[in-house]
Protein backbone atom coordinates (compact mmCIF):
# COMPACT_ATOMS: atom_id res chain seq x y z
CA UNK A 1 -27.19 7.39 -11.07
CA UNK A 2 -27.02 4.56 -8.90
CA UNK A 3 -26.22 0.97 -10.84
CA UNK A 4 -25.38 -2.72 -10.04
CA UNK A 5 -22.48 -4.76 -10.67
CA UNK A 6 -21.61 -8.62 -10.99
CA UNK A 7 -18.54 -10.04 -8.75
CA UNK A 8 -17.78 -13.54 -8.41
CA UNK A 9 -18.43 -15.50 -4.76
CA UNK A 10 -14.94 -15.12 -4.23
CA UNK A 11 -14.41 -11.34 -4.39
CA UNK A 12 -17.66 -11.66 -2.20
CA UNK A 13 -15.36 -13.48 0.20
CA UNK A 14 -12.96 -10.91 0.12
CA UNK A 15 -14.94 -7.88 0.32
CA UNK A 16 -17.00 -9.25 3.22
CA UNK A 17 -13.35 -10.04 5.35
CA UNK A 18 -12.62 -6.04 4.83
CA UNK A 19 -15.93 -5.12 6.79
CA UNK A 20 -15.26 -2.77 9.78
CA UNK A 21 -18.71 -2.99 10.83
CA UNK A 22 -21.60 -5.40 9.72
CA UNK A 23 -23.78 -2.89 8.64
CA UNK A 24 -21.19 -1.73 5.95
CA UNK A 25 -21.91 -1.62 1.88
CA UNK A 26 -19.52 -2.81 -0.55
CA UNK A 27 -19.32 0.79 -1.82
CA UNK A 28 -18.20 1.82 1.63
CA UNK A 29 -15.76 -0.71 1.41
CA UNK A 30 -14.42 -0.21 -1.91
CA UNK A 31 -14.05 3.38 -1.49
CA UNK A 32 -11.92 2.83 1.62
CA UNK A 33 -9.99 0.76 -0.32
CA UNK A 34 -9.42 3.12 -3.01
CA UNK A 35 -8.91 5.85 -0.45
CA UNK A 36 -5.68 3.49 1.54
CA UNK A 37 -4.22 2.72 -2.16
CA UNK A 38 -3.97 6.22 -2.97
CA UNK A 39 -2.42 7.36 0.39
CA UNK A 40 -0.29 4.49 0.19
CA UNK A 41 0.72 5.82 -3.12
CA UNK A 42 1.38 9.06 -2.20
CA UNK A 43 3.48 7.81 0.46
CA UNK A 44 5.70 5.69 -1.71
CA UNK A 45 6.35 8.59 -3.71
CA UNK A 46 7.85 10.57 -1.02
CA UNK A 47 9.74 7.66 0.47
CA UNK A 48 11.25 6.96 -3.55
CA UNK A 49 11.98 10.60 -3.69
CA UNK A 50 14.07 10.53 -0.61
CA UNK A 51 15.34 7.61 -1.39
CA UNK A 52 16.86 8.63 -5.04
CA UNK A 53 18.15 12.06 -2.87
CA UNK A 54 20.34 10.44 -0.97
CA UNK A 55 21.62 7.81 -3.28
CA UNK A 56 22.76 10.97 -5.52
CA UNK A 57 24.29 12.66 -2.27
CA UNK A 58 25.97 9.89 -1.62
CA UNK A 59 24.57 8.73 1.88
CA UNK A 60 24.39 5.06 0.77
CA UNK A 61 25.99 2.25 1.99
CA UNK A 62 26.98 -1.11 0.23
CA UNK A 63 25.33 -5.01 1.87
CA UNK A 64 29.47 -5.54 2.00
CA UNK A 65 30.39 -2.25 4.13
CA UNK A 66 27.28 -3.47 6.43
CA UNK A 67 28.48 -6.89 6.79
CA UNK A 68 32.45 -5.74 7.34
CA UNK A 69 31.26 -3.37 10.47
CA UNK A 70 28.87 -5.25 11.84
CA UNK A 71 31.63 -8.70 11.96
CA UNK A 72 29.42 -10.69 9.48
């Protein structure tokens, strides 16, 4: 079941500077927006996983170890 919805002029704004093409609906655009959060998501929490592995194995390094080899 197809319905409408109320947004304000400046969502409007927004929505209409997310266009690919000019013959594209909101819906298209919202769901392509909804589509890049979620793969964004699911990319984060690969990059946090690997992250938190090697901060338990130990392959970190402190700002102050940085600095001290690289002369700073």
């Amino acid at each position: 079941m197809d319905t409408t919805i109320q947004i304000s002029k400046r969502l409007q704004k927004e929505l209409l500077k997310r266009k690919f093409f000019d013959k594209e609906t909101y819906e298209e655009i919202i769901w392509n927006m909804m589509e890049d959060n979620e793969e964004l998501n699911a990319e984060t929490k690969k990059e946090l996983a690997e992250a938190r592995a090697q901060t338990k194995a130990g392959k970190v390094h402190t700002l102050a170890k940085v600095k001290k080899e690289l002369g700073l």
